[in-house]
Protein backbone atom coordinates (compact mmCIF):
# COMPACT_ATOMS: atom_id res chain seq x y z
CA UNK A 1 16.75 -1.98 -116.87
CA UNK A 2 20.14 -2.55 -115.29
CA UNK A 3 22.94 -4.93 -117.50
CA UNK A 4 24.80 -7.31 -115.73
CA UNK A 5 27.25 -9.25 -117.34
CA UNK A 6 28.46 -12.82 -115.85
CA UNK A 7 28.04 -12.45 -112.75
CA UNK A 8 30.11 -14.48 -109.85
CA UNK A 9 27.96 -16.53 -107.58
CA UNK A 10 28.78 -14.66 -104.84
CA UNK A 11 26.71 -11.21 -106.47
CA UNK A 12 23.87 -13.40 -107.06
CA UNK A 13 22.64 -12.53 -103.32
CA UNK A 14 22.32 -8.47 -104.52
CA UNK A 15 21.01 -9.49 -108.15
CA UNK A 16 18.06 -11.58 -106.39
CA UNK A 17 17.13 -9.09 -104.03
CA UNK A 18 13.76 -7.18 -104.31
CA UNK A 19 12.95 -3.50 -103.93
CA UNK A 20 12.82 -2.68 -99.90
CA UNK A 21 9.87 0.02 -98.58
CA UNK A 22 10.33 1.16 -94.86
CA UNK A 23 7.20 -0.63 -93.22
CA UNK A 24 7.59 0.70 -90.15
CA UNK A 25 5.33 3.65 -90.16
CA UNK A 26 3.38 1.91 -92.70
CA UNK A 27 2.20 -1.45 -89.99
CA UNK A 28 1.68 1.50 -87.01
CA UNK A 29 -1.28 3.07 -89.83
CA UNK A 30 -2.42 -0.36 -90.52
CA UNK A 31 -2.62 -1.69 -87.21
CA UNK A 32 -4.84 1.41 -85.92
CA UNK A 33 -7.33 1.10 -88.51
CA UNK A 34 -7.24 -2.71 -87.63
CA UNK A 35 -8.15 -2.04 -84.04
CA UNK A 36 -10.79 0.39 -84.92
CA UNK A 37 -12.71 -2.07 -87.32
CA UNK A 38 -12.20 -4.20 -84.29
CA UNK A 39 -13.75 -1.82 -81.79
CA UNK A 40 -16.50 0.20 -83.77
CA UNK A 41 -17.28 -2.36 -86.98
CA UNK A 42 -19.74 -1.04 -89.59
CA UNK A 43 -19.28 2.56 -88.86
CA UNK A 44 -15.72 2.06 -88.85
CA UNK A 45 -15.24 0.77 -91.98
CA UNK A 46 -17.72 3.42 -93.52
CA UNK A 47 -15.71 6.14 -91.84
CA UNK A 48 -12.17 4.67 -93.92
CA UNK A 49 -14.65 4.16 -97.50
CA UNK A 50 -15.22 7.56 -96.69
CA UNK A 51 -11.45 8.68 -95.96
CA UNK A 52 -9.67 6.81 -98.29
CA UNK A 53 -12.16 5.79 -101.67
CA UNK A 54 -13.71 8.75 -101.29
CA UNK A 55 -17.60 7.67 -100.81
CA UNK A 56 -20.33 8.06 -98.76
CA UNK A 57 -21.70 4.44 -98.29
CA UNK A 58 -25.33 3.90 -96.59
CA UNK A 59 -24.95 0.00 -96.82
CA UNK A 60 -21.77 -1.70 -97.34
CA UNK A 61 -23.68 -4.95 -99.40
CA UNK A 62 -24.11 -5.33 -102.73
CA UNK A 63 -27.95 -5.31 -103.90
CA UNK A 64 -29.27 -8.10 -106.10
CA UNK A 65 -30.49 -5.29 -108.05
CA UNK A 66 -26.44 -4.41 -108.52
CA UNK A 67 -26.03 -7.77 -109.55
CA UNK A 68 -28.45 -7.48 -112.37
CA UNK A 69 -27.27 -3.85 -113.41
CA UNK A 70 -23.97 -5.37 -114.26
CA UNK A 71 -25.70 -8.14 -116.23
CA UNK A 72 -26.45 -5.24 -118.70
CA UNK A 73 -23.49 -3.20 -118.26
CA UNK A 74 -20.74 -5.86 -119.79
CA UNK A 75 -20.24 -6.46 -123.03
CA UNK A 76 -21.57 -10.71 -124.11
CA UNK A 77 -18.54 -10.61 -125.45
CA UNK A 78 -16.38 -10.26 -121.96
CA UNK A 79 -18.70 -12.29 -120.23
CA UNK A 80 -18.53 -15.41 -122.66
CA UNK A 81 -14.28 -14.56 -121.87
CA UNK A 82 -15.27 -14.93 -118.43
CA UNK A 83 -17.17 -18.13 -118.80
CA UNK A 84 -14.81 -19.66 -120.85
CA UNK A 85 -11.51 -18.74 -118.21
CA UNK A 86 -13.88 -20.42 -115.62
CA UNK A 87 -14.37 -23.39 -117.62
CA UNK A 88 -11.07 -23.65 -117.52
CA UNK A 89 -9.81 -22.88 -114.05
CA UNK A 90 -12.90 -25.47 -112.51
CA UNK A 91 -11.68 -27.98 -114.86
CA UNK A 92 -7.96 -27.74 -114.01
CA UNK A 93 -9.01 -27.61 -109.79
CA UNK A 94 -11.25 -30.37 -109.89
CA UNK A 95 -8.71 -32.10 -111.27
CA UNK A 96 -7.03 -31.92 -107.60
CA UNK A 97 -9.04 -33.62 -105.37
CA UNK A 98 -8.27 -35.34 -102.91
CA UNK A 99 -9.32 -38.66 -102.65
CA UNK A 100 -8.75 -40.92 -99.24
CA UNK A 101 -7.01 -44.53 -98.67
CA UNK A 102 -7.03 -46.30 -95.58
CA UNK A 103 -3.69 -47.73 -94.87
CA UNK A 104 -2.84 -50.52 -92.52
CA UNK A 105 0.58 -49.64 -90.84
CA UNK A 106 0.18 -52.76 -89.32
CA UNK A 107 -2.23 -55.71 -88.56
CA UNK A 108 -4.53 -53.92 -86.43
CA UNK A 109 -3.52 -50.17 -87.14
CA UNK A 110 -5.70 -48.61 -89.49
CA UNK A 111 -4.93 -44.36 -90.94
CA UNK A 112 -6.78 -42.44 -93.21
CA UNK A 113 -7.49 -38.98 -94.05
CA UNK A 114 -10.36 -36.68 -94.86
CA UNK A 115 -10.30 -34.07 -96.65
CA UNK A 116 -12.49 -31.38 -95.40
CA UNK A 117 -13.58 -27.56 -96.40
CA UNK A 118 -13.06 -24.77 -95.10
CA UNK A 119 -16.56 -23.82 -93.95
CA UNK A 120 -16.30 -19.50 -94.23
CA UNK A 121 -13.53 -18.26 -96.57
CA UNK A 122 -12.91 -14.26 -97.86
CA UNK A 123 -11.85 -13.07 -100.77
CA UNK A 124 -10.02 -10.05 -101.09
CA UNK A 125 -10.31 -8.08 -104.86
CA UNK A 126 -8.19 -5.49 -105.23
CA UNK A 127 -10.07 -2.65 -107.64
CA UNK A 128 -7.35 0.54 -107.66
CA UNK A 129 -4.84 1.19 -110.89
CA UNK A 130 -6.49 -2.14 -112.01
CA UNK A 131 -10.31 -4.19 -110.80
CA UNK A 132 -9.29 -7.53 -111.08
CA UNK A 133 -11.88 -9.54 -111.98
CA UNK A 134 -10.13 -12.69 -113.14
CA UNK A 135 -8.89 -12.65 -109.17
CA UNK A 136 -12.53 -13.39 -108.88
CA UNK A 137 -12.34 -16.59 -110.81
CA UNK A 138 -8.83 -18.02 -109.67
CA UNK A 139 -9.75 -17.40 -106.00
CA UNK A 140 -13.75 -18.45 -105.92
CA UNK A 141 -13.82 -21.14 -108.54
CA UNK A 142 -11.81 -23.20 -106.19
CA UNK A 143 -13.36 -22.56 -103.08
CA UNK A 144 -16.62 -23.53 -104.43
CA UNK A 145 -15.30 -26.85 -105.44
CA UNK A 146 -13.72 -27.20 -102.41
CA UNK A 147 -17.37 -27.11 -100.88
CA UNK A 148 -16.85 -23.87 -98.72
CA UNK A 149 -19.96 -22.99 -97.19
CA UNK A 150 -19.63 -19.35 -97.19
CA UNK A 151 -17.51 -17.22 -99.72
CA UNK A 152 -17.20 -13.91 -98.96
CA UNK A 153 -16.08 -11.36 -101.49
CA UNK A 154 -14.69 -7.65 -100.68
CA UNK A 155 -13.80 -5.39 -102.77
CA UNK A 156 -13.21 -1.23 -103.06
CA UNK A 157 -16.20 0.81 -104.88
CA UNK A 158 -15.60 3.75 -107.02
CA UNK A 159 -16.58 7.31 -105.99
CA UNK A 160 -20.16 6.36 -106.49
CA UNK A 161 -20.22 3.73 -104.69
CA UNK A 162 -20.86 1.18 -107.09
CA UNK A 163 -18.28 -2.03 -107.60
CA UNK A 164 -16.87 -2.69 -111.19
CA UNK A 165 -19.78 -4.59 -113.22
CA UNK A 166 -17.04 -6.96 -114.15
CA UNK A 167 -15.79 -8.08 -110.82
CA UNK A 168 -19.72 -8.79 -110.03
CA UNK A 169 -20.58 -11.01 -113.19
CA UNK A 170 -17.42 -12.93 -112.65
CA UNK A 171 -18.73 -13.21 -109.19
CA UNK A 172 -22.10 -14.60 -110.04
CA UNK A 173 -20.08 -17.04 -112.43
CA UNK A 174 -17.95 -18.34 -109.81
CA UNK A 175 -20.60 -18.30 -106.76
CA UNK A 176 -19.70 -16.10 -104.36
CA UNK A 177 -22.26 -15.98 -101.52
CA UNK A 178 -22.42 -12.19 -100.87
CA UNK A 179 -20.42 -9.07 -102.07
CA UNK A 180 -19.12 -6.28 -99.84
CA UNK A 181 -18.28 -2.53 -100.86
CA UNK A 182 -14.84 -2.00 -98.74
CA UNK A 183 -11.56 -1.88 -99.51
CA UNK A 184 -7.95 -1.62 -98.38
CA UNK A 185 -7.46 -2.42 -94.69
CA UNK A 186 -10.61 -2.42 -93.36
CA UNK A 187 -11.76 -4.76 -95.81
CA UNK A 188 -9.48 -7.25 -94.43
CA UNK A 189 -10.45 -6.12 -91.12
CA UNK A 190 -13.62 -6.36 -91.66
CA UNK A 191 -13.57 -10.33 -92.72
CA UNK A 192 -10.45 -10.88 -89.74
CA UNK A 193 -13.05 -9.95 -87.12
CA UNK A 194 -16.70 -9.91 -88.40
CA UNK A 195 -18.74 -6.22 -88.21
CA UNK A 196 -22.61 -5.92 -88.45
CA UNK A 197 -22.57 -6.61 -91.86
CA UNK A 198 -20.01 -8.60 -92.85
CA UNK A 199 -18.92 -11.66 -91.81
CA UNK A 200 -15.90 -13.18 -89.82
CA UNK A 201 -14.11 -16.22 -91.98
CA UNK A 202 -11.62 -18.46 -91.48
CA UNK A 203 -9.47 -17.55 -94.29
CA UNK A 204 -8.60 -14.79 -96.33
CA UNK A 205 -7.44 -14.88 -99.97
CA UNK A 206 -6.25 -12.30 -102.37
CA UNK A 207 -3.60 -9.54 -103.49
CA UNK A 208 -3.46 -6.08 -102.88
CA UNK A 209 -1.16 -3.06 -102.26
CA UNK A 210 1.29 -2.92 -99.44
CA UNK A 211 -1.10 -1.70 -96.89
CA UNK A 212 -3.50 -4.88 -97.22
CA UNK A 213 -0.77 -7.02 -97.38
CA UNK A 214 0.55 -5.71 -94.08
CA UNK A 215 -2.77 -6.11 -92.84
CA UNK A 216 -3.08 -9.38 -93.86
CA UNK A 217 0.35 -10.55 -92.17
CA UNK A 218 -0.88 -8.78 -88.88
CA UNK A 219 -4.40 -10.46 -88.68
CA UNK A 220 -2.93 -13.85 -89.38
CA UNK A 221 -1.04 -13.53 -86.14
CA UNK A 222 -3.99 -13.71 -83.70
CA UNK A 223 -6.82 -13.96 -85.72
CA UNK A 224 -7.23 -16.16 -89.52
CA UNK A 225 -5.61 -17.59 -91.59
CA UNK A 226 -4.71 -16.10 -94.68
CA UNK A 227 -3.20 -18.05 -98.10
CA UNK A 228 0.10 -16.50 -98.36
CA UNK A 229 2.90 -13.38 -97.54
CA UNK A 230 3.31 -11.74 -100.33
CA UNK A 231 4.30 -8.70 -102.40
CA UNK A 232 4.95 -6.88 -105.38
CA UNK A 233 4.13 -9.15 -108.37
CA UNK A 234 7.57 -10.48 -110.53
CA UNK A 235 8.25 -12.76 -113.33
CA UNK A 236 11.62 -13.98 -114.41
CA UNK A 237 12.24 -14.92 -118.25
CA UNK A 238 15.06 -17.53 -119.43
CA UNK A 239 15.78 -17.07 -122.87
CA UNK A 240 18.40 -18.41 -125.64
CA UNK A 241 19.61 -17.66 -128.78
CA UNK A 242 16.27 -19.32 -130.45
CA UNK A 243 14.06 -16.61 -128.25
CA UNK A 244 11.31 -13.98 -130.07
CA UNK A 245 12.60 -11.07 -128.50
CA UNK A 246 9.33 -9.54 -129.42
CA UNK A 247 7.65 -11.61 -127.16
CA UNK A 248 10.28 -11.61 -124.52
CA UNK A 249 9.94 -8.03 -123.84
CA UNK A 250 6.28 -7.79 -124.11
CA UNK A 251 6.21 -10.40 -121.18
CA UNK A 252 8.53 -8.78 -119.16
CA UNK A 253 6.40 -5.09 -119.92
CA UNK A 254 3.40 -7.34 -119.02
CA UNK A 255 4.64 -7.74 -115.45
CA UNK A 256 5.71 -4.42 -114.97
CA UNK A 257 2.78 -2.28 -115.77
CA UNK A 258 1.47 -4.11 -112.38
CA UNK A 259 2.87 -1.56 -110.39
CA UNK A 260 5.84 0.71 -109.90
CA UNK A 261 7.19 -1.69 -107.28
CA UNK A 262 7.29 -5.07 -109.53
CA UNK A 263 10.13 -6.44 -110.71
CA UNK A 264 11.24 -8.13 -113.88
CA UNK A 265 14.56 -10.11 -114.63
CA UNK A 266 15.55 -11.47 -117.62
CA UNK A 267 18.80 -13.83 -117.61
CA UNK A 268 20.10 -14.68 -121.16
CA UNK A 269 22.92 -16.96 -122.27
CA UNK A 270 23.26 -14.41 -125.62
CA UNK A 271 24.34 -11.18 -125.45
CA UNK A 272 22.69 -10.15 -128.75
CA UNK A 273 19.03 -11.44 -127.36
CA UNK A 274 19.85 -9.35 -124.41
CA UNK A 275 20.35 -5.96 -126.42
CA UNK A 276 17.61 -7.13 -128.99
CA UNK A 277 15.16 -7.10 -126.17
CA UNK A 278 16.93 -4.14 -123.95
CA UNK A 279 15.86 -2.53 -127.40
CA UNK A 280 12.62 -4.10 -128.08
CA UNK A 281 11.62 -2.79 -124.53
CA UNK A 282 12.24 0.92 -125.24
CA UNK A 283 10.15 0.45 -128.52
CA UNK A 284 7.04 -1.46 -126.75
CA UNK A 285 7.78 1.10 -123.48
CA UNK A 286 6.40 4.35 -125.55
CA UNK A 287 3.15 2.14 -126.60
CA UNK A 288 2.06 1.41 -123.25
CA UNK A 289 -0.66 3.47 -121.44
CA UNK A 290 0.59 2.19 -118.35
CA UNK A 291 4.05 3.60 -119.12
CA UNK A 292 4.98 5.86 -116.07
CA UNK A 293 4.36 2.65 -114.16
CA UNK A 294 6.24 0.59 -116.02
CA UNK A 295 9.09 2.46 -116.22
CA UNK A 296 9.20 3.16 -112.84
CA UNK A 297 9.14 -0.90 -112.20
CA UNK A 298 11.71 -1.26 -114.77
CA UNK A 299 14.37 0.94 -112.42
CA UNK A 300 14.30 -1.97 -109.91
CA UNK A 301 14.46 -4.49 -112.87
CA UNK A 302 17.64 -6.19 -114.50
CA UNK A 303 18.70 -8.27 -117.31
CA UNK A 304 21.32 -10.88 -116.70
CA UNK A 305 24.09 -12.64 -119.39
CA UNK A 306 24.71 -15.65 -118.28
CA UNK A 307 27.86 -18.14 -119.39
CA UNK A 308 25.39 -21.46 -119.66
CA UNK A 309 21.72 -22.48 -119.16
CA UNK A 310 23.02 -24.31 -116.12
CA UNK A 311 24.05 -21.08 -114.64
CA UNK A 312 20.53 -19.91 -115.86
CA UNK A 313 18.48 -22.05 -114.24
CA UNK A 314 20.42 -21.78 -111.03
CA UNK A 315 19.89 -18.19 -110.63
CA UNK A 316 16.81 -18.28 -111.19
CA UNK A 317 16.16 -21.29 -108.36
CA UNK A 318 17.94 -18.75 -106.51
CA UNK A 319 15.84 -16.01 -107.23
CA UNK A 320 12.91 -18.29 -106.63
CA UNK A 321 10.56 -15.77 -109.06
CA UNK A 322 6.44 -15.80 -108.82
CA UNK A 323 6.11 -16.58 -112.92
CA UNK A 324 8.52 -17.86 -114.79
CA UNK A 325 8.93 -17.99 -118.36
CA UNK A 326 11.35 -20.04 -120.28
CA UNK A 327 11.83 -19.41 -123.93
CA UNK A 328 14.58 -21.73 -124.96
CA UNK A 329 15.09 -24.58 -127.34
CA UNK A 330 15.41 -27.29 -124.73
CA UNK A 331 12.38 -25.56 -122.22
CA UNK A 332 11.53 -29.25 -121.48
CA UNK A 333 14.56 -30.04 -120.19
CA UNK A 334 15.13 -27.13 -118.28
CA UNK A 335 11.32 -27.08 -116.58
CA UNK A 336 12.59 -30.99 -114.99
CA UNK A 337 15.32 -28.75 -112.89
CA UNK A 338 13.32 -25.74 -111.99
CA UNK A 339 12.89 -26.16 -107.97
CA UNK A 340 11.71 -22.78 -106.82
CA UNK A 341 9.21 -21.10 -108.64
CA UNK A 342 5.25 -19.94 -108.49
CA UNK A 343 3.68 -20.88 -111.99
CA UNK A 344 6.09 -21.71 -115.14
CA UNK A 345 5.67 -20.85 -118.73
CA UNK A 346 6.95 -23.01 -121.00
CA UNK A 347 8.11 -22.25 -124.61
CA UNK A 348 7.66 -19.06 -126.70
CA UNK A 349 3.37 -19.15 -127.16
CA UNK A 350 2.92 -20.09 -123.41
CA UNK A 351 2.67 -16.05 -122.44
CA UNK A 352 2.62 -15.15 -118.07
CA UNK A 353 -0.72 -13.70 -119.44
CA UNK A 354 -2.73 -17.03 -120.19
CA UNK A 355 -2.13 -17.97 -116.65
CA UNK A 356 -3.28 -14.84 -115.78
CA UNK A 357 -6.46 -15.10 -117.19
CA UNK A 358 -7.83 -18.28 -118.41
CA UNK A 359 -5.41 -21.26 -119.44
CA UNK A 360 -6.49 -23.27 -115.92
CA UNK A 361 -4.08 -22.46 -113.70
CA UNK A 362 -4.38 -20.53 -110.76
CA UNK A 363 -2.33 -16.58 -110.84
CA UNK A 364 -2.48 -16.36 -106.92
CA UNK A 365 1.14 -17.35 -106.40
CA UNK A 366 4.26 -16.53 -104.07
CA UNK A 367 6.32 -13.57 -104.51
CA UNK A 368 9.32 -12.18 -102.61
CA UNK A 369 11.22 -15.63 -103.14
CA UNK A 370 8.17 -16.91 -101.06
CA UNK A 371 8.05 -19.70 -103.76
CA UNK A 372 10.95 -21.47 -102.11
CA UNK A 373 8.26 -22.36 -99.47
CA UNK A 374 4.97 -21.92 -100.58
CA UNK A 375 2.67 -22.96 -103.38
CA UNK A 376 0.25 -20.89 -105.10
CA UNK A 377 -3.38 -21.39 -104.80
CA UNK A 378 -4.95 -24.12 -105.20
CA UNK A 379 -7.61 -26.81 -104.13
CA UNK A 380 -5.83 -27.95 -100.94
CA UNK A 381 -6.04 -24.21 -99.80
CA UNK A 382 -9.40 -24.54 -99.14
CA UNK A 383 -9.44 -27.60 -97.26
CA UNK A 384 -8.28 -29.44 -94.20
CA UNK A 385 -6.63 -33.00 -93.93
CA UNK A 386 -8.46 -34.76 -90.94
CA UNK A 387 -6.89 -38.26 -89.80
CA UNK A 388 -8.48 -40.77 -88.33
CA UNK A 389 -6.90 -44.11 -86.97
CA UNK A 390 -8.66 -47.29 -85.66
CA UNK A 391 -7.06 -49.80 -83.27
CA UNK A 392 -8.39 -53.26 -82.98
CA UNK A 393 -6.85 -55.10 -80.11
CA UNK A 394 -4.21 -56.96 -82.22
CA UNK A 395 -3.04 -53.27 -83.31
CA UNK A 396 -2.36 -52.25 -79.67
CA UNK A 397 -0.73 -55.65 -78.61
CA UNK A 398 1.58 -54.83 -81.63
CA UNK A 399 2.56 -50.99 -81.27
CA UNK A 400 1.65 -50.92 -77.28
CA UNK A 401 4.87 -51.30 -76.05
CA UNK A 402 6.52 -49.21 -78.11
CA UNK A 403 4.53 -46.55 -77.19
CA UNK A 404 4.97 -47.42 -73.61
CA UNK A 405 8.65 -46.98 -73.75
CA UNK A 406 8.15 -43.56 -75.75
CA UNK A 407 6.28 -42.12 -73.43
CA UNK A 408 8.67 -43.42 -70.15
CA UNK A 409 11.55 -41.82 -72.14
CA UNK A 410 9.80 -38.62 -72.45
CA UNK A 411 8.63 -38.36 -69.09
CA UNK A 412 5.04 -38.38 -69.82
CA UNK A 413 3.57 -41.01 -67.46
CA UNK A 414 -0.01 -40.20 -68.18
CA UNK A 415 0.29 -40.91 -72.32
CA UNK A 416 2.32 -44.62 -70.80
CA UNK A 417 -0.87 -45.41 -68.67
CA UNK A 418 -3.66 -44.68 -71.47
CA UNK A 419 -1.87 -47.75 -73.16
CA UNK A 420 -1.14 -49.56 -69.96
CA UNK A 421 -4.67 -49.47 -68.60
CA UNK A 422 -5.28 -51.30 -73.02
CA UNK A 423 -2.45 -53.54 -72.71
CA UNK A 424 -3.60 -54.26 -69.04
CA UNK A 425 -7.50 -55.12 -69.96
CA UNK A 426 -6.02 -57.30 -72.62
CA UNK A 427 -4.49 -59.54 -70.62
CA UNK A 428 -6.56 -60.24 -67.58
């Protein structure tokens, strides 16, 4: 990891700044598989299973009898860990529902809202270096509270074209409607556009590598609507004098074992914390299976001394990070001045991995300083506000004119006359 000691403000700009890929050859791939799930559908997306995951597929749907297979294949133990994360997440998203208030903005003028579901939503489950089957949970659990009427789950098979057992019992737990073998950009594709088998949502949900997030950004142009931009996965830790350095640098390995293109940052007002855990690092480093990958991640990565927590917290508003962990004395007082951030982590137990996995909240967050304008996942995702308003014929007497003159100063004569024509009828 690079050292960088008190910085000025002005090289916060080049400390903040993520790893850059060239794209550009990158969107021209995705974009022609795109148009050929477009064009051909079913046979198109078996031709890329084929190409890039390396199977022959005769039906891209998983089989009840796959379903119950995987019933037997994982261990009670993993799926009463999967029951109990779901507990959790359902209780924490229920928790956010909406619920509607008329208000009258004036004697006559009534407003409300509705909150309503998206009716056909698809998830996306990455299953490369890593199947993600707690992705299952954080992105279904919601949607079927939200009262989506279709959930539609896609997700790469392995060379035998079966799915990872795991990523099908959480999906049984969660209640996804049906389960499609594909992957990669024709999965997304697949659910932009609709083929013979699979079918076109409103919505799409989920991580993945580069190429599906490219894919993603490029259907959400034209075609659905998709949760968030994102990238590489990133946490930032804060940590004092008071920090477990053990813990500090098994969080920040936690994040980069995600891929060689995460990013970690630690920014420390203590210079011994910051060699205790450049050290600590090295030592947990040589442990990991994952280690190539990590190590790879931790070239793009830096750790920060900082002259003050004030200074910490603003660079790390600045940096605007997808997790964030702070390990100080005073967390509490710090997390009431965080502004920009995905999910926070607060004191030295509160690890980026129980929000990854089954504390409540949801792990589907912002990256790439995203989180300085989006939110992570969550109930609302899955809906739509409706309003309504009601006018009684006291409420137009009372805002009619107004509106009259709005309308004259805006040129619009036909929105004037569809409250002339009311005003008019009220006073004959």
């Amino acid at each position: 990891m690079n050292i960088i000691k008190y910085p000025a403000r002005e090289e916060w700009s080049q400390i903040v700044e993520r790893p850059h890929l060239d794209v550009s050859e990158l969107n021209e791939t995705v974009a022609a598989v795109l148009a050929d799930v477009r064009r051909r559908g079913d046979d198109a997306v078996k031709g890329y299973e084929l190409k890039f995951d390396h199977v022959d597929l005769q039906s891209l749907c998983v089989t009840e009898e796959e379903m119950q297979e995987a019933e037997y294949l994982v261990s009670e133990e993993l799926k009463e860990a999967i029951r109990l994360a779901h507990h959790n997440i359902k209780v924490f998203h229920e928790a956010q529902q909406f619920k509607s208030k008329k208000v009258e903005t004036m004697p006559g003028v009534t407003c409300w809202q509705k909150s309503s579901p998206i009716e056909k939503v698809g998830l996306y489950i990455p299953g490369g270096t890593a199947p993600l089957f707690s992705t299952v949970l954080m992105l279904a659990t919601p949607a079927k509270i939200a009262g989506c009427g279709e959930i539609v789950l896609c997700t790469p098979p392995n060379r035998e074209g079966k799915v990872n057992p795991a990523i099908l019992v959480a999906a049984k737990v969660a209640g996804v409607s049906k389960i499609f073998k594909v992957g990669g950009v024709q999965a997304i594709g697949a659910m932009a556009y609709g083929t013979e088998s699979v079918p076109k949502v409103y919505k799409i949900f989920g991580p993945g590598n580069q190429y599906v997030m490219a894919a993603k950004q490029q259907v959400s142009l034209h075609d659905v609507a998709i949760d968030m931009p994102a990238g590489p996965s990133e946490v930032c830790v804060i940590a004092d004098e008071s920090a477990d350095v053990e813990f500090v640098a098994a969080d920040l390995l936690s994040q980069a074992e995600h891929g060689i293109d995460s990013q970690v940052l630690l920014i420390t007002t203590s210079e011994q914390v910051l060699l205790d855990v450049q050290a600590e690092v090295n030592r947990q480093l040589e442990l990991l299976p994952r280690k190539e990958m990590a190590e790879k991640a931790l070239e793009n990565s830096r750790m920060v001394l900082v002259h003050d927590k004030q200074e910490a917290i603003d660079l790390s508003n600045a940096y605007a990070p997808e997790h964030l962990i702070i390990q100080t004395t005073d967390y509490q007082k710090l997390a009431e001045k965080v502004v920009n951030a995905g999910s926070v982590f607060l004191g030295k137990y509160a690890c980026e991995s129980a929000g990854d996995y089954a504390s409540g909240t949801n792990h589907t967050l912002p990256t790439h300083g995203y989180a300085t304008t989006y939110s992570g996942v969550n109930l609302d995702s899955y809906c739509r506000k409706i309003t309504f308003q009601h006018l009684t014929e006291e409420g137009v007497q009372g805002i009619g004119h107004a509106v009259e003159l709005m309308a004259e100063a805006e040129q619009l004569d036909a929105h004037k006359n569809a409250m002339t024509v009311r005003l008019s009828k009220l006073t004959r």
